[in-house]
C-alpha atoms as a PDB file:
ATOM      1  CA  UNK A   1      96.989-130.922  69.776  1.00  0.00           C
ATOM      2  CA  UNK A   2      99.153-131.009  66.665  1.00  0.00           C
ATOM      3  CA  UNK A   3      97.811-129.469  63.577  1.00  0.00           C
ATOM      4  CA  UNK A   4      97.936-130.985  60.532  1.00  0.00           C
ATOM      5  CA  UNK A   5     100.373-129.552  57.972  1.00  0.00           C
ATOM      6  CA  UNK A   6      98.608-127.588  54.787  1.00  0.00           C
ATOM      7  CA  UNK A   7      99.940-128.957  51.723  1.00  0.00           C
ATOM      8  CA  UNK A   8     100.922-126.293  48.881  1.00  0.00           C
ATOM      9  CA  UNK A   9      99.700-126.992  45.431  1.00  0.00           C
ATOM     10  CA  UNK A  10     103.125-128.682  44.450  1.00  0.00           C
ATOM     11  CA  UNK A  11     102.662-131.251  47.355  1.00  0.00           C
ATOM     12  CA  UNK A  12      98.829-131.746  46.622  1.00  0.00           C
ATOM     13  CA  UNK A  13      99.595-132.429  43.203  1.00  0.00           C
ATOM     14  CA  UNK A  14     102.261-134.599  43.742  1.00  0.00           C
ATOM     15  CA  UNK A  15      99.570-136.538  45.948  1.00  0.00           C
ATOM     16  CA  UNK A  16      97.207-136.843  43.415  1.00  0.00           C
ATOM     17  CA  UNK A  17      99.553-138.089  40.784  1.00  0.00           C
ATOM     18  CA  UNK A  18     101.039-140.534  43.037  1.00  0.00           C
ATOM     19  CA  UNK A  19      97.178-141.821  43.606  1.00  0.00           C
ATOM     20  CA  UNK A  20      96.476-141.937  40.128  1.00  0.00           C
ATOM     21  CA  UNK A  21      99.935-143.912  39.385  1.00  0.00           C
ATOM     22  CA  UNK A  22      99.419-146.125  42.201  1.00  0.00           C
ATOM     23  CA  UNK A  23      95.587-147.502  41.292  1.00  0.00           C
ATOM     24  CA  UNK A  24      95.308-150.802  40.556  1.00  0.00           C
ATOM     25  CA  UNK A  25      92.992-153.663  40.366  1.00  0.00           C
ATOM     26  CA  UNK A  26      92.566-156.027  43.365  1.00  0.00           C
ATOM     27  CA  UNK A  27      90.446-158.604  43.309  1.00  0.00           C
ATOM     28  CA  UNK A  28      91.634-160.532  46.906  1.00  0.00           C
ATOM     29  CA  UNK A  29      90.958-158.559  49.695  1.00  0.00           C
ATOM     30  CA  UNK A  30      91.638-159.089  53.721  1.00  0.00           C
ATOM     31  CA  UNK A  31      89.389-159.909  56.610  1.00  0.00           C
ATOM     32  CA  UNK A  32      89.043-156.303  57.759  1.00  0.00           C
ATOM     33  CA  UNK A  33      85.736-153.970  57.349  1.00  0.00           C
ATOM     34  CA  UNK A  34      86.009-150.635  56.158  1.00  0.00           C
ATOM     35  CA  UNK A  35      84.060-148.455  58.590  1.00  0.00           C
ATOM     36  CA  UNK A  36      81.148-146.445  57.395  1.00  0.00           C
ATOM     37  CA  UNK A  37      82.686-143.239  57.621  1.00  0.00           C
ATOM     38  CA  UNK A  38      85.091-144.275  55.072  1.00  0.00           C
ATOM     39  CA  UNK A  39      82.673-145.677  52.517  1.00  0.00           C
ATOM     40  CA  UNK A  40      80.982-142.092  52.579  1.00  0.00           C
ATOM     41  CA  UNK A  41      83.848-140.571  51.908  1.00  0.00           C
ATOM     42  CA  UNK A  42      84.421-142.771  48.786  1.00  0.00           C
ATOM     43  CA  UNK A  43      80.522-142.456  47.789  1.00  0.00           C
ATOM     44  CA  UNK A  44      81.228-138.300  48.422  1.00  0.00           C
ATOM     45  CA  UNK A  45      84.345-138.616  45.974  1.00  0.00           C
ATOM     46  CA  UNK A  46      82.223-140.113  43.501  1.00  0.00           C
ATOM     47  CA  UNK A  47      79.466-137.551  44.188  1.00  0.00           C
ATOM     48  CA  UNK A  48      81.851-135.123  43.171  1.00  0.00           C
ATOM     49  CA  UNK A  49      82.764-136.423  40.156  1.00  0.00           C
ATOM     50  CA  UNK A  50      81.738-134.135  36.902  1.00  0.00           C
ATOM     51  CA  UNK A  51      78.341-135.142  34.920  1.00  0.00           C
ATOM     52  CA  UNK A  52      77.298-133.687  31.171  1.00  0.00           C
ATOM     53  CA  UNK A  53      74.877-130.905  31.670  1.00  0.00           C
ATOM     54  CA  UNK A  54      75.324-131.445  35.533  1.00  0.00           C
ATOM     55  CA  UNK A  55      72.558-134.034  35.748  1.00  0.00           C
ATOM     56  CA  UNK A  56      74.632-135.545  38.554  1.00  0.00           C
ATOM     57  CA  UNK A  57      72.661-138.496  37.662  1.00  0.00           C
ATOM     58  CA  UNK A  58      75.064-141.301  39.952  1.00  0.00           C
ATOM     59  CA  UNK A  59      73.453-143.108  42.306  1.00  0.00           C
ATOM     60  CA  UNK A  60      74.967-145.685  44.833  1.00  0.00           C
ATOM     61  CA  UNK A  61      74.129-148.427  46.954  1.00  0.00           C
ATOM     62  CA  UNK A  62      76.418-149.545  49.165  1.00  0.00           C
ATOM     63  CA  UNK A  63      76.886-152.983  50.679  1.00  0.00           C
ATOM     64  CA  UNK A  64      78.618-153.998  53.411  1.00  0.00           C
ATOM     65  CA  UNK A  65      76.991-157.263  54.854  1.00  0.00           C
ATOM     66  CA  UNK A  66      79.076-160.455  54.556  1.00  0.00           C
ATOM     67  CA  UNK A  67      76.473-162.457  53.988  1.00  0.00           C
ATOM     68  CA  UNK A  68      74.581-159.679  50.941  1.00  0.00           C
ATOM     69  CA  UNK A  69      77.865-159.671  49.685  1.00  0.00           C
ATOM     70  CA  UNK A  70      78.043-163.336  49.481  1.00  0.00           C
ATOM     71  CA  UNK A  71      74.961-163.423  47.896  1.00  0.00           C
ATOM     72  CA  UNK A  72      74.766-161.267  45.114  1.00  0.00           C
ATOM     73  CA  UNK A  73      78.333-162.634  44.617  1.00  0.00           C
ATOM     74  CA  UNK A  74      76.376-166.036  44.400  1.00  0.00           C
ATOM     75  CA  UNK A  75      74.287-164.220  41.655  1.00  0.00           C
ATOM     76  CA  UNK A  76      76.929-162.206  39.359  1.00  0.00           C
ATOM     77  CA  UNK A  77      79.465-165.114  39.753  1.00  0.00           C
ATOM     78  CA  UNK A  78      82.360-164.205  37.360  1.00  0.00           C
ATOM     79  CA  UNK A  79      86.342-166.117  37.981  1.00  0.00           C
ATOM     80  CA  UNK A  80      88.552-164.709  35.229  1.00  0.00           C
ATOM     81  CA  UNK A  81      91.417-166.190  36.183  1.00  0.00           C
ATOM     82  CA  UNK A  82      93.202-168.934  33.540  1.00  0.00           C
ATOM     83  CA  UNK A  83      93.135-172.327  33.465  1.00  0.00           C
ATOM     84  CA  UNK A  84      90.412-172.752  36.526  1.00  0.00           C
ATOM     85  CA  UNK A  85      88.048-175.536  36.962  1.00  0.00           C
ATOM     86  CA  UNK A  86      84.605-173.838  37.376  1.00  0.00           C
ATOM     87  CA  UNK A  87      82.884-175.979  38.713  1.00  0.00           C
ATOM     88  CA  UNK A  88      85.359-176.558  41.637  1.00  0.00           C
ATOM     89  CA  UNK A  89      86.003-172.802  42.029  1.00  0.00           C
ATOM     90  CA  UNK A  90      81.855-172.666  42.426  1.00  0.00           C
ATOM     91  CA  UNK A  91      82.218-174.893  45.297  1.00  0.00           C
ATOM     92  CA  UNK A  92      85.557-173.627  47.102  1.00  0.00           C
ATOM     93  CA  UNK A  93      84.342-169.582  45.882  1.00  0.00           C
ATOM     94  CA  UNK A  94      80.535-169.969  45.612  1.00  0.00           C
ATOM     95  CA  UNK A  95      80.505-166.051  46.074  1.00  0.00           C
ATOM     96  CA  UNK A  96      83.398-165.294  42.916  1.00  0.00           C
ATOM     97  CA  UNK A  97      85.341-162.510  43.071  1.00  0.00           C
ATOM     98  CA  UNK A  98      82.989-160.382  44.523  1.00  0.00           C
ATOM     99  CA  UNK A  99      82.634-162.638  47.169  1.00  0.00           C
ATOM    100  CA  UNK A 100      86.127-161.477  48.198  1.00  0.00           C
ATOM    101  CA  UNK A 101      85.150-157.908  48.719  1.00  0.00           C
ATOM    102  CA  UNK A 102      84.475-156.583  51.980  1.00  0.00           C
ATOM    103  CA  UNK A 103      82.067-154.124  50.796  1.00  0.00           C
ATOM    104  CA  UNK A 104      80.403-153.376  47.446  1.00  0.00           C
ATOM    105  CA  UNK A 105      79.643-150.065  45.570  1.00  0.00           C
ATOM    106  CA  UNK A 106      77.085-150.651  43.007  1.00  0.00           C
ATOM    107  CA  UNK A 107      76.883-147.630  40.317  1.00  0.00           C
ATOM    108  CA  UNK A 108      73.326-146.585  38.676  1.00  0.00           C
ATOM    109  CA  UNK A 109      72.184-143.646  36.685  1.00  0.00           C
ATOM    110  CA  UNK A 110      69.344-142.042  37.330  1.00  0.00           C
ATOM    111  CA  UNK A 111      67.730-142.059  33.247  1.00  0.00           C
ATOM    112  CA  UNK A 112      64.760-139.826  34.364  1.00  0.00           C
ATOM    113  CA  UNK A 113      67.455-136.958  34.406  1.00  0.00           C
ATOM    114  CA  UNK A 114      67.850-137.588  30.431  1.00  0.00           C
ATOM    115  CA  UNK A 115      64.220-137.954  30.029  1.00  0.00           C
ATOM    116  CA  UNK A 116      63.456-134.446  31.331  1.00  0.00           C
ATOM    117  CA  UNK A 117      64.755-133.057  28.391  1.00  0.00           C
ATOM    118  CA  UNK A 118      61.846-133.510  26.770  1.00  0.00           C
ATOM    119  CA  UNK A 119      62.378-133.222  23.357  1.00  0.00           C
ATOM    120  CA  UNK A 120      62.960-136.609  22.133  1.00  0.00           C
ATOM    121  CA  UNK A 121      66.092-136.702  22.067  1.00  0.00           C
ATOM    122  CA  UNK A 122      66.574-139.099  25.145  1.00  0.00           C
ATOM    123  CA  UNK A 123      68.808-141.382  23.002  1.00  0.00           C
ATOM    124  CA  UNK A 124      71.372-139.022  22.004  1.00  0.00           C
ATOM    125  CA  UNK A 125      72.127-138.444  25.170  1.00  0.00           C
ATOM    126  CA  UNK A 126      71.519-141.162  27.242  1.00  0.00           C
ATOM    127  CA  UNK A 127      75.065-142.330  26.504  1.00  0.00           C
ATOM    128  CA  UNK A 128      75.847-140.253  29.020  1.00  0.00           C
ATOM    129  CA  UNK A 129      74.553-142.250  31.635  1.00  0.00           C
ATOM    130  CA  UNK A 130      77.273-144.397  31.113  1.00  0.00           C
ATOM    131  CA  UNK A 131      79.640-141.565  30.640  1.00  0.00           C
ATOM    132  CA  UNK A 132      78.779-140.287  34.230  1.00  0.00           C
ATOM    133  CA  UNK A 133      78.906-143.433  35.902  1.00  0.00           C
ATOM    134  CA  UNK A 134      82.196-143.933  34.595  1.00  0.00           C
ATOM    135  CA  UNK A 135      83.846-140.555  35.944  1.00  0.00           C
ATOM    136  CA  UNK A 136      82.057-141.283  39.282  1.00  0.00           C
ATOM    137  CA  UNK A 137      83.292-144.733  39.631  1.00  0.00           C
ATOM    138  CA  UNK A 138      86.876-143.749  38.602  1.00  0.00           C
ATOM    139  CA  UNK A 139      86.743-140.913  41.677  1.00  0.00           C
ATOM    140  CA  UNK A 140      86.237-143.839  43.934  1.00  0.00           C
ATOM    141  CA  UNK A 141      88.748-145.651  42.604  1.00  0.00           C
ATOM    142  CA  UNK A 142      91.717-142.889  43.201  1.00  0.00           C
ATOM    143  CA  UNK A 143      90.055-142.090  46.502  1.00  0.00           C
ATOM    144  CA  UNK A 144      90.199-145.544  47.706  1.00  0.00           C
ATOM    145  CA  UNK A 145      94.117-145.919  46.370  1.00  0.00           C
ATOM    146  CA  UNK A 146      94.837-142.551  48.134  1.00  0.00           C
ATOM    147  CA  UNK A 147      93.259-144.186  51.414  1.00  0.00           C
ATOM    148  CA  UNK A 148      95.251-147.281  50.305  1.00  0.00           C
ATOM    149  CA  UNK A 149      92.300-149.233  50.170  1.00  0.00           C
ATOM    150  CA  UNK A 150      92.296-152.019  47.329  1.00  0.00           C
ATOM    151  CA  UNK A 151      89.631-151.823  44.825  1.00  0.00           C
ATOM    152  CA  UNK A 152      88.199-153.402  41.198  1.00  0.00           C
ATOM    153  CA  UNK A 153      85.852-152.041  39.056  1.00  0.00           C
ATOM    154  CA  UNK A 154      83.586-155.013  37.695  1.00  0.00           C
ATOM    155  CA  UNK A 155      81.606-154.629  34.846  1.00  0.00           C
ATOM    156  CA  UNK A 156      77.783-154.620  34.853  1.00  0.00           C
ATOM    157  CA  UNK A 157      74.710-153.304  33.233  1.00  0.00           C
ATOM    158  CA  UNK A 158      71.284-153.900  31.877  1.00  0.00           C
ATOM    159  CA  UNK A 159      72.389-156.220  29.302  1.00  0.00           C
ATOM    160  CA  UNK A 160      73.875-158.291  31.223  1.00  0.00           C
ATOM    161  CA  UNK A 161      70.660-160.066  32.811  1.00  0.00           C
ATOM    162  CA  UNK A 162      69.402-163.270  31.904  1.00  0.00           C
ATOM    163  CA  UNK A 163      73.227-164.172  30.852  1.00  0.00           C
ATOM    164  CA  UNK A 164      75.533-166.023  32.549  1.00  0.00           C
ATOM    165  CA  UNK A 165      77.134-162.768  34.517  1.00  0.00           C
ATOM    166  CA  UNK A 166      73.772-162.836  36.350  1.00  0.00           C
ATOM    167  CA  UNK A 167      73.087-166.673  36.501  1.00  0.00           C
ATOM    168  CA  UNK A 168      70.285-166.219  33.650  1.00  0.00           C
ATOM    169  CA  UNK A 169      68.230-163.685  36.043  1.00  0.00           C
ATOM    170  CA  UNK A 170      67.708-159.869  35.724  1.00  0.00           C
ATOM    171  CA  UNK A 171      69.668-157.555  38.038  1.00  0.00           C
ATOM    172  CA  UNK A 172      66.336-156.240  39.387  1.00  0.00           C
ATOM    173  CA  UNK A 173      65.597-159.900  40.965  1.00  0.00           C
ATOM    174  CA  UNK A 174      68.929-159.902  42.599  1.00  0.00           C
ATOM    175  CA  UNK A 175      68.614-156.515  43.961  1.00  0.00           C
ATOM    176  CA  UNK A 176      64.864-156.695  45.022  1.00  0.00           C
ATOM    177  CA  UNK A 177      65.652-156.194  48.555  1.00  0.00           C
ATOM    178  CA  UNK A 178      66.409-152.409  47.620  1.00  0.00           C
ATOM    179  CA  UNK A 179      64.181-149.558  46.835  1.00  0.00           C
ATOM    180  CA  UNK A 180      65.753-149.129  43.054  1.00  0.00           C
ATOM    181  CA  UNK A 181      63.666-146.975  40.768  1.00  0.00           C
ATOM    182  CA  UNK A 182      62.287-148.870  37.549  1.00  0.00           C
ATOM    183  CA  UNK A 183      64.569-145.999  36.038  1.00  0.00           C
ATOM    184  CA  UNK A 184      68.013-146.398  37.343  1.00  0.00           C
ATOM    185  CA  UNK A 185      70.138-148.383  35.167  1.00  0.00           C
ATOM    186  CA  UNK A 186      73.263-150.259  36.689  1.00  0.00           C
ATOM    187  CA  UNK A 187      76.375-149.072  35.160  1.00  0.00           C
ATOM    188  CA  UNK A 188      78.727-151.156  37.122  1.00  0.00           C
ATOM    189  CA  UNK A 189      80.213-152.450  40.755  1.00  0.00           C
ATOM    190  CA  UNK A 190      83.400-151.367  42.553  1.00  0.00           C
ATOM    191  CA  UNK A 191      84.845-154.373  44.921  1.00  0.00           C
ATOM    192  CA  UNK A 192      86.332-152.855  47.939  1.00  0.00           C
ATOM    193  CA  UNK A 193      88.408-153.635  50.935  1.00  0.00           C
ATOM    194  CA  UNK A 194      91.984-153.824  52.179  1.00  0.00           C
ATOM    195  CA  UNK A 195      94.440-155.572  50.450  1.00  0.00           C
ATOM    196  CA  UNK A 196      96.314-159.028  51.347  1.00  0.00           C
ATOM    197  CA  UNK A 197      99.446-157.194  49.783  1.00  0.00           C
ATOM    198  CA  UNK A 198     101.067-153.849  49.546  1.00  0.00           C
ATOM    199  CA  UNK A 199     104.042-152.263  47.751  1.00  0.00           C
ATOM    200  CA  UNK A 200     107.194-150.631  49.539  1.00  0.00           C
ATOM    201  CA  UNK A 201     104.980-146.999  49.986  1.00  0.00           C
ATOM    202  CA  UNK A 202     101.946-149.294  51.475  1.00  0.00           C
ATOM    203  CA  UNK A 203      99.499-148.802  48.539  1.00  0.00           C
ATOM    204  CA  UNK A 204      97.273-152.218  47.249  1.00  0.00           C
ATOM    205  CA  UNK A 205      99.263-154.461  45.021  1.00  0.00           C
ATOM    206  CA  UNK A 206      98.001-155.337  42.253  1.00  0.00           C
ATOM    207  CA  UNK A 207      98.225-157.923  39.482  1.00  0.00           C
ATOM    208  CA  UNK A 208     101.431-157.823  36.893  1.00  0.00           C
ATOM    209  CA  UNK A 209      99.124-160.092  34.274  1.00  0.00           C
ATOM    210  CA  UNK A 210      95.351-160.090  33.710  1.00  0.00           C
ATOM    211  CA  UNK A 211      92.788-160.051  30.986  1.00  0.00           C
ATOM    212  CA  UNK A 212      89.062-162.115  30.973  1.00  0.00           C
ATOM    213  CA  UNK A 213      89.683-162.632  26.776  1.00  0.00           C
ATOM    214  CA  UNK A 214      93.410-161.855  26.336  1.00  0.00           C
ATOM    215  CA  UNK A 215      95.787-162.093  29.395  1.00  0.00           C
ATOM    216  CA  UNK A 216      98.317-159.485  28.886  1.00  0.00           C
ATOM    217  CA  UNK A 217     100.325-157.036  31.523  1.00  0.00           C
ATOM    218  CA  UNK A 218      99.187-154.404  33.550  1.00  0.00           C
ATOM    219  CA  UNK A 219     101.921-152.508  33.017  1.00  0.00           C
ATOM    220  CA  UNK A 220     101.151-149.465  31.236  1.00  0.00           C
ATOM    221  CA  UNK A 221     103.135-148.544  27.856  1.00  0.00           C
ATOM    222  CA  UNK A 222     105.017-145.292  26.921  1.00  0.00           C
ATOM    223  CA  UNK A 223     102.288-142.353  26.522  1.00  0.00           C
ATOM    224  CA  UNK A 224     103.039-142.091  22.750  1.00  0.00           C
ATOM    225  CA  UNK A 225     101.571-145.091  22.216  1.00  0.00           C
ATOM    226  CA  UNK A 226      98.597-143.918  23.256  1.00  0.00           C
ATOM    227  CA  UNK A 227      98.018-140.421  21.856  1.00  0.00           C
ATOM    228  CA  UNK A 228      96.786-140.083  18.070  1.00  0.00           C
ATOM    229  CA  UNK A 229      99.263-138.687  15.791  1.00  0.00           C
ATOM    230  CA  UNK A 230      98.553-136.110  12.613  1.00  0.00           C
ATOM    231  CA  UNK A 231      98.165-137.708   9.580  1.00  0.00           C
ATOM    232  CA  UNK A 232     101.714-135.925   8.563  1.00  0.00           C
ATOM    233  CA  UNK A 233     103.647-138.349  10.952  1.00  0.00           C
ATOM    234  CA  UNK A 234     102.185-141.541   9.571  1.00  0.00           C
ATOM    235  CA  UNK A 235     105.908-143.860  10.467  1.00  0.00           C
ATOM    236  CA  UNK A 236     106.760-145.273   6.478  1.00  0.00           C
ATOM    237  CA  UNK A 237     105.137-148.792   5.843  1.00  0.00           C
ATOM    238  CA  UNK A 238     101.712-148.037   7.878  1.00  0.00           C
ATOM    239  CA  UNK A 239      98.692-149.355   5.740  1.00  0.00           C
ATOM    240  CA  UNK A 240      97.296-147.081   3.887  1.00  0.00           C
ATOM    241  CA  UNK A 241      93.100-146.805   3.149  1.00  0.00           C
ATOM    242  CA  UNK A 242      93.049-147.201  -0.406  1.00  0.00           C
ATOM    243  CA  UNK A 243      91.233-144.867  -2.981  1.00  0.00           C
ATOM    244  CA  UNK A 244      88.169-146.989  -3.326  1.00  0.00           C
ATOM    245  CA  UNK A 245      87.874-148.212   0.305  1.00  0.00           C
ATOM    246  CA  UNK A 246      88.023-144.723   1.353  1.00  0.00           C
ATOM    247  CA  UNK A 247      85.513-143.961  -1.001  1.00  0.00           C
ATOM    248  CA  UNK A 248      83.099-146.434   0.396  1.00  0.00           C
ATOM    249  CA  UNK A 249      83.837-145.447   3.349  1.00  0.00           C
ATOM    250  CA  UNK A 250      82.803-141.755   2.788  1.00  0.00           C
ATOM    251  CA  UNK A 251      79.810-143.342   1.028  1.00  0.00           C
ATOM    252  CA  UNK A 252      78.772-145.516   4.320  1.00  0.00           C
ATOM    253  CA  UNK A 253      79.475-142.437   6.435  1.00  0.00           C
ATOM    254  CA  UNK A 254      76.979-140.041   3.948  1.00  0.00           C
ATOM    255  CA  UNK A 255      74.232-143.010   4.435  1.00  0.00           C
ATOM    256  CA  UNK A 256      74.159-143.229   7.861  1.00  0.00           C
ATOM    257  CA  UNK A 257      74.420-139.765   8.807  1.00  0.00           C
ATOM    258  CA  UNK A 258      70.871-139.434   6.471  1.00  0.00           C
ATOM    259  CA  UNK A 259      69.517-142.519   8.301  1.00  0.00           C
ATOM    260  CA  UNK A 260      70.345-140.511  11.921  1.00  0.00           C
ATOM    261  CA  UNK A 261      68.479-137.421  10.262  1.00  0.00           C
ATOM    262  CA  UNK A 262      65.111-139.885   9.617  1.00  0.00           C
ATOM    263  CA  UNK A 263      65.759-140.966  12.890  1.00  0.00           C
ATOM    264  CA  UNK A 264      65.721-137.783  14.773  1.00  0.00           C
ATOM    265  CA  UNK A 265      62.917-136.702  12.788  1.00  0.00           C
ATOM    266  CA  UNK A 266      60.835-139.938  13.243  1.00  0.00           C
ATOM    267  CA  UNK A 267      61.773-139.481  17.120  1.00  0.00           C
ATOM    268  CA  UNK A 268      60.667-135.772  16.976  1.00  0.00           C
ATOM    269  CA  UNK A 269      57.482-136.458  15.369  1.00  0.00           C
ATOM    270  CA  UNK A 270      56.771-139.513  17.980  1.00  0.00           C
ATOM    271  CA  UNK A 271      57.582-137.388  20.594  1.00  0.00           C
ATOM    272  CA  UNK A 272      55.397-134.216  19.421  1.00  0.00           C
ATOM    273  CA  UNK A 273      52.473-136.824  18.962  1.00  0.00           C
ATOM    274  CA  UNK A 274      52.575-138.284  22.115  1.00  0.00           C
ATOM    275  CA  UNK A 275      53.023-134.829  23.660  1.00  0.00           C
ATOM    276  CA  UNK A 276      49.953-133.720  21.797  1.00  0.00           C
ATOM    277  CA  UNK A 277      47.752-137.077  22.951  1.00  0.00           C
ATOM    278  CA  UNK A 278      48.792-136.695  26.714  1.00  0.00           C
ATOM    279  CA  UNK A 279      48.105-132.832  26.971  1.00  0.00           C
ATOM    280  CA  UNK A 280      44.494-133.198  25.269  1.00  0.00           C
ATOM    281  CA  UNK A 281      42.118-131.846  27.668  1.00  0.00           C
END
């Protein structure tokens, strides 16, 4: 039986980056399933992923079933795609692009987590949540490139119900066939399955143009672009905050951080009070 070769840290990193560079967004996927063993290995990347204060609040649900998919597809239906008819792509795609998947990994956090804190300071840190979710979901997302399995990462959450990315219902109604604590909050959906395309090293193809609001490339642009320079390297001609916006600015900034202080003390206080009420004896 052959053995298969160890990698040394030059070659494993040389992996990763090459999974990293390769991820891309695929919204058409084959015919083929992905067996179960593979989807827990993408849900155990995702586990994996780092959480703030290691709350390892993610939680997934995983959907595999043509006909669930096609459903909740039916439910969240989304085609951002350009100059498309929607009412004909509802009858040719009932199911949008989700319909396309062949499975689904829908994100949640777990809020209780946050809650447990217990000193009324849930809102501080329940962006977090978010933060989390976001980390997990991107784990999947390299693990499925370096499996070359295609994948998207579709956006939904809480306030998305009742609007038109849920046909006017809540999330919760869509989803009622699952045991889903009243405290998990979705925090998104990753669309996965093998692609109808691949590149000359086998990995998903992906679009060269998309955008729901602004259709621009894919392509990234040169990393200085998107790192912050010190105020010292300001390029000659870049606008300049003037001496009395900047002041109004600083004047803004003063006033809200003294409405965050009532805040936190208002929450505090609530919090102490309603502490005090539920441990009377």
């Amino acid at each position: 039986m052959l053995k298969q070769p160890v990698l040394t840290e030059p070659d494993v990193a040389t992996s990763v980056e090459t999974a990293i560079r390769k991820r891309c967004s695929v919204r058409r996927f084959s015919d083929e399933p992905i067996d179960d063993a593979t989807l827990e290995r993408l849900v155990e990347a995702g586990i994996r992923a780092p959480s703030g204060s290691n709350w390892q609040n993610q939680r997934f649900l995983v959907v595999s079933d043509p006909d669930e998919i096609a459903r909740i597809g039916e439910a969240r239906f989304v085609w951002p795609y350009r100059n498309s008819d929607p009412q004909r792509i509802r009858q040719t795609r009932p199911a949008g692009i989700l319909g396309e998947a062949t499975a689904l990994l829908i994100v949640f956090a777990d809020s209780l987590n946050n809650d447990r804190r217990g000193n009324g300071e849930y809102h501080l840190w329940e962006p977090l949540e978010i933060q989390n979710c976001s980390a997990a979901i991107e784990n999947v997302l390299i693990m499925a490139t370096a499996l070359k399995i295609a994948s998207c990462w579709v956006s939904a959450s809480d306030g998305m119900s009742y609007t038109r990315m849920f046909s006017d219902q809540s999330w919760r109604a869509v989803l009622a066939n699952y045991e889903i604590p009243s405290y998990y909050k979705l925090q998104g959906i990753v669309l996965l399955g093998y692609p109808t395309a691949v590149d000359d090293e086998g990995f998903p193809r992906g679009e060269k143009n998309h955008g729901a609001t602004v259709w621009q490339s894919t392509a990234r642009r040169p990393v200085q672009e998107y790192c912050i320079r010190p105020r010292s390297e300001r390029p000659t001609g870049e606008i300049c905050v003037g001496r009395f916006d900047r002041f109004r600015i600083k004047f803004l900034a003063k006033a809200l951080r003294i409405a965050h202080r009532v805040s936190r003390w208002c929450d505090k206080r609530i919090h102490k009070l309603e502490i005090e009420k539920h441990l009377q004896p």
